[in-house]
Protein backbone atom coordinates (compact mmCIF):
# COMPACT_ATOMS: atom_id res chain seq x y z
CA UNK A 1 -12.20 22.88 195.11
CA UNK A 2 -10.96 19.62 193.45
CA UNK A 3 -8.52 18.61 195.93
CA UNK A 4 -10.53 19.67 198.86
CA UNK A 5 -13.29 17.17 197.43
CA UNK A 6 -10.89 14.51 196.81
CA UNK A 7 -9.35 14.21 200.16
CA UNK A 8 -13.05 14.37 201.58
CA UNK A 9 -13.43 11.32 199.02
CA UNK A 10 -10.68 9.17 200.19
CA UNK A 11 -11.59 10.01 203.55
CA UNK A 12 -14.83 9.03 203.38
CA UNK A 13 -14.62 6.00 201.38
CA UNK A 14 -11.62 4.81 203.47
CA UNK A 15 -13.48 4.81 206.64
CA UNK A 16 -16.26 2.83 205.40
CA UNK A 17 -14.21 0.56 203.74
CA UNK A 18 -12.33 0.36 207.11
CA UNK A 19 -15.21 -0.10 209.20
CA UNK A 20 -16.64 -2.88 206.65
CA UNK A 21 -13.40 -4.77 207.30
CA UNK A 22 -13.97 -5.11 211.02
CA UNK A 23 -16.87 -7.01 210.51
CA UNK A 24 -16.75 -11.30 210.05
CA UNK A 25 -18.06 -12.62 207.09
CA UNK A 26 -21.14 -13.95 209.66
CA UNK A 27 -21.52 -10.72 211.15
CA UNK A 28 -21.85 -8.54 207.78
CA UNK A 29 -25.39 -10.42 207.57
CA UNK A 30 -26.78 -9.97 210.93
CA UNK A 31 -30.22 -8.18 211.20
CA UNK A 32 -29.08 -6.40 214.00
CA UNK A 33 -33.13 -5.38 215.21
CA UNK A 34 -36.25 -5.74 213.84
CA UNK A 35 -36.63 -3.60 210.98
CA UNK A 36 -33.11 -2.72 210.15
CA UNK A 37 -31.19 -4.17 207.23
CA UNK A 38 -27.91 -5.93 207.79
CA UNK A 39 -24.46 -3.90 207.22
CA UNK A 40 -24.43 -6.24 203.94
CA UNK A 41 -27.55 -4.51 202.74
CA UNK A 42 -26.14 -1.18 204.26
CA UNK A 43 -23.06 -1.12 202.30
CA UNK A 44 -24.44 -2.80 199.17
CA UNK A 45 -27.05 0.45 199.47
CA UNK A 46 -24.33 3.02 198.93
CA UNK A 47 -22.98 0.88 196.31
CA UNK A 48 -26.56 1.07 194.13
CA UNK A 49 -26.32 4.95 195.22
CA UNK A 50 -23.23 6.07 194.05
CA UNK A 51 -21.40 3.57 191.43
CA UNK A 52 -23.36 4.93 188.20
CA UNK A 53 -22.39 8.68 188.83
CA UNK A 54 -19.56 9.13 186.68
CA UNK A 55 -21.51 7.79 183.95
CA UNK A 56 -23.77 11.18 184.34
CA UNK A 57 -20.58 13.61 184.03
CA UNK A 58 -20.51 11.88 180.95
CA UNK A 59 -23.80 11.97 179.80
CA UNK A 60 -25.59 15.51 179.03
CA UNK A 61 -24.02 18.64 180.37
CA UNK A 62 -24.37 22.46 180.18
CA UNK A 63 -22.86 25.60 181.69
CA UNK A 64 -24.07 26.37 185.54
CA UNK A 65 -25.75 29.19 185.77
CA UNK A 66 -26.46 29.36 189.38
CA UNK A 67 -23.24 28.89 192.36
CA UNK A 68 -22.34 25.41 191.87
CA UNK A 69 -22.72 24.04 195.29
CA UNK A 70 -25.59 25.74 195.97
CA UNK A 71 -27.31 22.71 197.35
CA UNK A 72 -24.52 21.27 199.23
CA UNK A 73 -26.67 23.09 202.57
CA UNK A 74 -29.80 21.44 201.78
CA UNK A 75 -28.01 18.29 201.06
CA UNK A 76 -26.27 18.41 204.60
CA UNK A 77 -29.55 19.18 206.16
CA UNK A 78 -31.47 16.00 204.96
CA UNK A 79 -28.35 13.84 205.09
CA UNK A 80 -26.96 14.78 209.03
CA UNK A 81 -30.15 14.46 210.50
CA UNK A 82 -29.53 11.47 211.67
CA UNK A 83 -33.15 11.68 213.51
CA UNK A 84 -35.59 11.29 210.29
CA UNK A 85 -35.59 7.91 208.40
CA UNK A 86 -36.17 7.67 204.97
CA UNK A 87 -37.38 5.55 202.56
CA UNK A 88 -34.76 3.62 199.79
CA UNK A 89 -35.75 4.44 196.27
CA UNK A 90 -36.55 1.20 195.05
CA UNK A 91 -33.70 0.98 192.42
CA UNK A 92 -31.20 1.56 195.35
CA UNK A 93 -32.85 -0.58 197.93
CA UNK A 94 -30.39 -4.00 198.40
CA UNK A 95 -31.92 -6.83 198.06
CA UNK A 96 -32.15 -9.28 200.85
CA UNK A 97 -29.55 -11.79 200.30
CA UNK A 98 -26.20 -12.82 201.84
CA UNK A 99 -23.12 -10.42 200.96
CA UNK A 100 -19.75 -11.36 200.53
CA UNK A 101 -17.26 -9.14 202.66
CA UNK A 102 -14.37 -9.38 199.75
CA UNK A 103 -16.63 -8.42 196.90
CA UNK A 104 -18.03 -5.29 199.04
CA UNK A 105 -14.92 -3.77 199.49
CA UNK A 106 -13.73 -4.19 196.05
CA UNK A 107 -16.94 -2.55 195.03
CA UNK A 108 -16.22 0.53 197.54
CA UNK A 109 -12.86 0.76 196.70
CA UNK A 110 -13.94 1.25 192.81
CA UNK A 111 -16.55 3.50 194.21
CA UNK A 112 -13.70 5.83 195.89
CA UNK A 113 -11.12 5.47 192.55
CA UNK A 114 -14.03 6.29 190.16
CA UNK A 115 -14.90 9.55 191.80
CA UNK A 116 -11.49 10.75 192.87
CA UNK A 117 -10.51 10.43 188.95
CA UNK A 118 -14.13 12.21 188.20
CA UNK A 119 -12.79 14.88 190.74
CA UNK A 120 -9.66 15.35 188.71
CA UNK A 121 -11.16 15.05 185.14
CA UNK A 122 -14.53 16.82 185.14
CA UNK A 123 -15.18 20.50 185.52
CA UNK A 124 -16.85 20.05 188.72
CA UNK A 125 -19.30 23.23 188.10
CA UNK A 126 -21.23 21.64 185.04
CA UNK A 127 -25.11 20.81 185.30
CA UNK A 128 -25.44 17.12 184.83
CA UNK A 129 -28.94 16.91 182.75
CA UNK A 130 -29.97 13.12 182.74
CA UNK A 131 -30.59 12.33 186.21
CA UNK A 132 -32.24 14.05 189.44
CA UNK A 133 -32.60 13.84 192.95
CA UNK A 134 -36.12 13.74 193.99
CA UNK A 135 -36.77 17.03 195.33
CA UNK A 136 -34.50 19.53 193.55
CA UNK A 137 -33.33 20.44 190.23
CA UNK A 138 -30.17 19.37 188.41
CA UNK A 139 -26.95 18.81 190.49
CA UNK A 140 -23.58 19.82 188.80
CA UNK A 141 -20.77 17.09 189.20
CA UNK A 142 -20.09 18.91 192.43
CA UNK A 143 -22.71 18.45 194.43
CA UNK A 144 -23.11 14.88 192.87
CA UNK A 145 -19.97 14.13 194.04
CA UNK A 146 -21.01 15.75 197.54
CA UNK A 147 -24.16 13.67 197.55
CA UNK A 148 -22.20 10.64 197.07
CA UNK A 149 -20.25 11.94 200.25
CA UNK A 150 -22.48 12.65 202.57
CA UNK A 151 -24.75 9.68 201.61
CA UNK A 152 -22.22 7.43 202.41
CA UNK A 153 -21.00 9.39 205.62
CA UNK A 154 -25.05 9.06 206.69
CA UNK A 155 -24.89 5.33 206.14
CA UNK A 156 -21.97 4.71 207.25
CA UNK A 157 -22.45 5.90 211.00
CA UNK A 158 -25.85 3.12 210.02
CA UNK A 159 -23.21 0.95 209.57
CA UNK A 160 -21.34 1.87 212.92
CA UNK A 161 -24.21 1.50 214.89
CA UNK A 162 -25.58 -2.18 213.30
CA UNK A 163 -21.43 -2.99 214.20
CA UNK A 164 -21.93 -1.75 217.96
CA UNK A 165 -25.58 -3.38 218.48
CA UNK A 166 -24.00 -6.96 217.38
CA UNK A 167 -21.01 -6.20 219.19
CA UNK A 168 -23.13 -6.02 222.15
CA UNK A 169 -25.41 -9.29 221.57
């Protein structure tokens, strides 16, 4: 289980940092079309999303009483439908300013070293107790660790397609 999430982790993490690296400095602040945010905003998105998480494996925790990925199919179900938009909590929505490329990617690469170490520290089946996803009950540090995953796989393929649409301007 911890490895298996860890290599999904690097993976992940690696191709959006990739993928944030083949953009220019200009073009990482593009509005790409009406209505979209730039890959700035995109990126600086996952960062609000996913760079307080380890402080909730070590906040409040108890024993699992239920499977401890249990939501990792209702998670994939929201996340890979690339079809419905949603709407940014407000405490993760990125605020409309210009983003530094360098200062991104250092903030993604933390991202991807906090949560591998999380991966290898934590017992991955405890309920964390002082923080929710709208929608369901607690997540243990697994499937907050999955959430971070396939949040950032979502956005990143966002991220992809604001990279081909300026391409093609």
């Amino acid at each position: 289980m911890k490895s298996a999430i860890q290599n999904t982790l690097l993976e992940t993490y690696s191709k959006l940092h990739d993928l944030i690296s083949s953009f220019s400095k200009e073009e990482i602040n593009i509005v790409p079309f009406e209505g979209s945010w730039t890959a700035g905003q995109t990126a600086q998105h996952i960062i609000l999303a996913c760079s307080g998480l380890t402080m909730l494996f070590a906040g409040n925790t108890e024993k699992t009483t239920r499977e401890p990925d249990q939501n990792v199919k209702a998670l994939d179900a929201i996340f890979l439908d690339y079809s419905t938009k949603y709407q940014s909590p407000k405490n993760i929505e990125p605020p409309d300013i210009e983003y530094e490329k360098g200062t991104l990617l250092a903030s993604i690469k933390k991202i991807q070293n906090d949560l591998f170490e999380a991966a290898e520290t934590y017992d991955l089946t405890l309920t964390c107790l002082d923080s929710k996803v709208p929608g369901f009950d607690h997540f243990t540090i697994y499937e907050w660790l999955y959430f971070a995953i396939i949040h950032t796989q979502r956005h990143t393929q966002q991220i992809k397609s604001i990279y081909e649409h300026i391409k093609k301007q």
